[in-house]
N, C-alpha and C. Protein backbone atom coordinates (compact mmCIF):
# COMPACT_ATOMS: atom_id res chain seq x y z
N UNK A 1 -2.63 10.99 -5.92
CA UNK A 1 -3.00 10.37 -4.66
C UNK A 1 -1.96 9.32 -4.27
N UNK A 2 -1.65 9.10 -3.06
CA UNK A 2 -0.68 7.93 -2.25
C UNK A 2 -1.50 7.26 -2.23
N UNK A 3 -1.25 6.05 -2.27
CA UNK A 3 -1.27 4.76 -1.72
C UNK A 3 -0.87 4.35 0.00
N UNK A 4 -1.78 3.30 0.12
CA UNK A 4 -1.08 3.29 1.64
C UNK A 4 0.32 2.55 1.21
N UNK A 5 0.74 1.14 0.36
CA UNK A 5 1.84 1.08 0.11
C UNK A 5 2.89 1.87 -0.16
N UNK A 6 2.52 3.50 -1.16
CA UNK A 6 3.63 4.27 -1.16
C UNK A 6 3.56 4.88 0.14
N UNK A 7 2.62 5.09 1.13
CA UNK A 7 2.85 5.87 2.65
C UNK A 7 4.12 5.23 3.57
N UNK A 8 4.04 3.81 3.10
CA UNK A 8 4.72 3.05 3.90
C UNK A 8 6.11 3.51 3.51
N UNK A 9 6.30 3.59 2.20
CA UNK A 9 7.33 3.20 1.98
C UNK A 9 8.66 4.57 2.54
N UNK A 10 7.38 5.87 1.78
CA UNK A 10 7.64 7.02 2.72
C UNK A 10 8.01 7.53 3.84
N UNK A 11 7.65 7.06 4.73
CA UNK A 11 7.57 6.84 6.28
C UNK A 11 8.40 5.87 6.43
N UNK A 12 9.29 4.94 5.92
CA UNK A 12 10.05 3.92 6.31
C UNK A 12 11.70 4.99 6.72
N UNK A 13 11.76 5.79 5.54
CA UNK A 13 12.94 6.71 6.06
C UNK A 13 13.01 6.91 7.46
N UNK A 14 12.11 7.04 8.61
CA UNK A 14 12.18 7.97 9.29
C UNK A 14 11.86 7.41 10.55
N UNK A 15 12.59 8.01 11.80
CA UNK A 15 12.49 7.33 13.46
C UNK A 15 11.23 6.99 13.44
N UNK A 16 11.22 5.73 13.59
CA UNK A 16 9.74 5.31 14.58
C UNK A 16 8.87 6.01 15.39
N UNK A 17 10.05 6.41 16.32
CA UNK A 17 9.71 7.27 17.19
C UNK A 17 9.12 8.62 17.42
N UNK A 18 9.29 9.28 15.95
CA UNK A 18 8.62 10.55 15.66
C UNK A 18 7.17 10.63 15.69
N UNK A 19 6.61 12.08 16.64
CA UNK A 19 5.41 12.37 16.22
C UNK A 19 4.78 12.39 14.72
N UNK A 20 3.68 12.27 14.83
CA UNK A 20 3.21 12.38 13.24
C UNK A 20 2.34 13.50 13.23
N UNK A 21 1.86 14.89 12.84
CA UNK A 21 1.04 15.44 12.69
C UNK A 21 0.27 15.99 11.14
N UNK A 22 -1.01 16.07 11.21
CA UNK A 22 -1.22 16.48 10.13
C UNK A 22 -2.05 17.80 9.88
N UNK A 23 -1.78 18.19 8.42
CA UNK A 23 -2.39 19.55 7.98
C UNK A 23 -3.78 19.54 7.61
N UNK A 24 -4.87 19.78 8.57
CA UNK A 24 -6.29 19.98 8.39
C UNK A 24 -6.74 20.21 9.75
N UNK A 25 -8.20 20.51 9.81
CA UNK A 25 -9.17 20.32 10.94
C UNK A 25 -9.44 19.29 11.97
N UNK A 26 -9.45 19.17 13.01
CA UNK A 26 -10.15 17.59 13.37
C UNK A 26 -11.74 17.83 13.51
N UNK A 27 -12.42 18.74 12.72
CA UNK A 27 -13.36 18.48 12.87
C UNK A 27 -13.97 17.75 11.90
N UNK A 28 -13.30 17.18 10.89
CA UNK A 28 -13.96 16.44 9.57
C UNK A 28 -14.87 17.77 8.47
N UNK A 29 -14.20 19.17 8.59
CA UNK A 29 -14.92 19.57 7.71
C UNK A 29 -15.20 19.24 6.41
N UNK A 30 -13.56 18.79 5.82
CA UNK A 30 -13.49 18.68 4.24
C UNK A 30 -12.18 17.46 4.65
N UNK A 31 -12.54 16.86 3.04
CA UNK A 31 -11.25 15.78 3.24
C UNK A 31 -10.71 16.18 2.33
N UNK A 32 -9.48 15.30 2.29
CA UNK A 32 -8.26 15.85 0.86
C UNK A 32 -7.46 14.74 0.90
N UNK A 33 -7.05 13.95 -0.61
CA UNK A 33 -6.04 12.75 -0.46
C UNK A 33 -4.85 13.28 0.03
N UNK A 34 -3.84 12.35 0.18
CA UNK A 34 -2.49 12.55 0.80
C UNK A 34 -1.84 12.99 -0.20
N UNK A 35 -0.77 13.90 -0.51
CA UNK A 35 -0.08 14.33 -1.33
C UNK A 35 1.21 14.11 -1.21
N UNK A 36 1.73 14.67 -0.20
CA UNK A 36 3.08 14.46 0.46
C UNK A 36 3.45 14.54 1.79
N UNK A 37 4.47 13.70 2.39
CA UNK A 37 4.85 13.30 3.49
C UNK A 37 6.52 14.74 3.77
N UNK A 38 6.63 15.24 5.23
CA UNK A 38 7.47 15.83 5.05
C UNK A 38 8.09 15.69 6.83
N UNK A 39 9.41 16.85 6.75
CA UNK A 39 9.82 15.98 8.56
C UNK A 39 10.19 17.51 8.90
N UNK A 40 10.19 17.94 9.97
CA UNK A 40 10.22 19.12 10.72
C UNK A 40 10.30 19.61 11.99
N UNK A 41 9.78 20.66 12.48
CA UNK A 41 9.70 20.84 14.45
C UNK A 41 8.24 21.02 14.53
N UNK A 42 8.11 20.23 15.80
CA UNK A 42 6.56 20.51 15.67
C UNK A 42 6.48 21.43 17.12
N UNK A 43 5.51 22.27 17.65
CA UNK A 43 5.55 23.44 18.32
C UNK A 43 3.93 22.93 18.95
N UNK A 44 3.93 22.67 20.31
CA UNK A 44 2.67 22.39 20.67
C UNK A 44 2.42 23.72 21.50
N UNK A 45 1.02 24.08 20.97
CA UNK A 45 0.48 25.24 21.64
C UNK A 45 -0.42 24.88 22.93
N UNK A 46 -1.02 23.54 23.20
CA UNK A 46 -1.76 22.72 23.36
C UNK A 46 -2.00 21.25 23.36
N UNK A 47 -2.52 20.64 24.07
CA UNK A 47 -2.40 19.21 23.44
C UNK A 47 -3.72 18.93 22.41
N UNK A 48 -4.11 19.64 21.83
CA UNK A 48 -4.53 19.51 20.73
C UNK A 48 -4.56 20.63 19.58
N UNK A 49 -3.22 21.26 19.43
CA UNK A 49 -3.04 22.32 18.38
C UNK A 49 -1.42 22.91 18.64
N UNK A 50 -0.62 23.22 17.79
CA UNK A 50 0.42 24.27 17.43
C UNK A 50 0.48 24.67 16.00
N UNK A 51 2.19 24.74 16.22
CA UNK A 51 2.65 25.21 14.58
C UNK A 51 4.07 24.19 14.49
N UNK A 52 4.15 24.13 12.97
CA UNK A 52 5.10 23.39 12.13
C UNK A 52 5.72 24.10 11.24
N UNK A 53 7.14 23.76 11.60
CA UNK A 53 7.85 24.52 11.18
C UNK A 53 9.21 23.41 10.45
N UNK A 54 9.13 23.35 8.68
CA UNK A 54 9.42 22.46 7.78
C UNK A 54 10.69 22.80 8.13
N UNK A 55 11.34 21.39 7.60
CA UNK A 55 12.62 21.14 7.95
C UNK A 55 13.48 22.03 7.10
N UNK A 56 12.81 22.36 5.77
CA UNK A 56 13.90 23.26 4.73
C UNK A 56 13.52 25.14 5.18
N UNK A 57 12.60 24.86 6.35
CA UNK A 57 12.74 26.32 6.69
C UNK A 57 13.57 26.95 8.00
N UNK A 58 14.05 25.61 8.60
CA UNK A 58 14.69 25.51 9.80
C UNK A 58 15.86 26.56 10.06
N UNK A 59 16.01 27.34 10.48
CA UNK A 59 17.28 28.55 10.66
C UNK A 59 18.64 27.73 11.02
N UNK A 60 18.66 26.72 12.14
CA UNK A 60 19.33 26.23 12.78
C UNK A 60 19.38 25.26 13.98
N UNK A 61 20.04 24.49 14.32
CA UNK A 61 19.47 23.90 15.90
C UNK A 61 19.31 24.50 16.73
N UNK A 62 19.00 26.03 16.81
CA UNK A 62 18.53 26.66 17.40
C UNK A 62 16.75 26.54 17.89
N UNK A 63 16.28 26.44 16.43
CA UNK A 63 14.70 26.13 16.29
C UNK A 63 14.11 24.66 17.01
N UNK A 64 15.34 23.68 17.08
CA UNK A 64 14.69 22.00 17.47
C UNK A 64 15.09 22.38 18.95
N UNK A 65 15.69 23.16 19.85
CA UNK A 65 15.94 23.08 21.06
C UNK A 65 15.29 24.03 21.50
N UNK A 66 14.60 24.40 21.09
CA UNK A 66 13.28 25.67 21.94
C UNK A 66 12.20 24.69 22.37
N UNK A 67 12.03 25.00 23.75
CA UNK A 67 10.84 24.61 24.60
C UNK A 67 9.46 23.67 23.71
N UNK A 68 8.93 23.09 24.41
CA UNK A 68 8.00 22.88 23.99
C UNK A 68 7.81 22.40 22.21
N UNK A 69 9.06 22.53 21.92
CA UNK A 69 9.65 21.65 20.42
C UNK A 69 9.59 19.95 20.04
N UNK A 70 9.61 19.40 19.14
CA UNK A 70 9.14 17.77 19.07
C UNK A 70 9.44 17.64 17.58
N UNK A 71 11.21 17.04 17.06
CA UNK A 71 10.71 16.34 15.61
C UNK A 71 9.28 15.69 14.97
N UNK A 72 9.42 15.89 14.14
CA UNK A 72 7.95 15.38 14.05
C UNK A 72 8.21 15.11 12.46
N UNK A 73 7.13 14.32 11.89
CA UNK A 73 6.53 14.14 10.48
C UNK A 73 5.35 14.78 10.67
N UNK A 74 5.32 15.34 9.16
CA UNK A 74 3.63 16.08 8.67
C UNK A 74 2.93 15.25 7.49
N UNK A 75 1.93 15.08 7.66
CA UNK A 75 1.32 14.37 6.42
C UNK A 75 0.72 15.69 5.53
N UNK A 76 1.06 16.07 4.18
CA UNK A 76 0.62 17.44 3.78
C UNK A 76 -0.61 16.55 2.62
N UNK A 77 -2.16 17.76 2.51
CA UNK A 77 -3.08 16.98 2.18
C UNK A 77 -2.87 17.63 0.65
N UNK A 78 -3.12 17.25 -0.56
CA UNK A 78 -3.28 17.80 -2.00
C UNK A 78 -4.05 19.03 -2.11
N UNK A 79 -5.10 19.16 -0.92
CA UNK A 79 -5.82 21.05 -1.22
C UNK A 79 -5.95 21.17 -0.08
């Protein structure tokens, strides 16, 4: 489990300015501690849903300059 001190410290790498999204429901089905923090393209389908697409899966700057694209951070949950 993180700490909010190790979240911080995590998140200190990285633009201010970046979206933050995370991996679960918003409906509160199930919770899960924080596991790991990661940085990527985020793909809005919606203003409340897309897809993420991790930075070590990235093809090229091809993938961050497609439409509707947004650096972003992911908070990834332990299950």
């Amino acid at each position: 489990m993180i700490t909010v001190g190790e979240l911080k410290l995590m998140l200190d790498e990285y633009d201010d300015n970046r979206i933050v999204v995370i991996a679960t429901d918003g409906e509160g089905n199930s919770f899960s501690p924080l596991d790991n923090v990661g940085w990527g393209v985020y793909f809005a389908d919606s203003t409340w849903a897309g897809d993420f697409v991790d930075a070590d899966d990235l093809e090229d700057d091809e993938d961050i300059s497609v439409d509707k694209s947004e650096p972003a951070i992911v908070l990834w949950p332990a299950n």
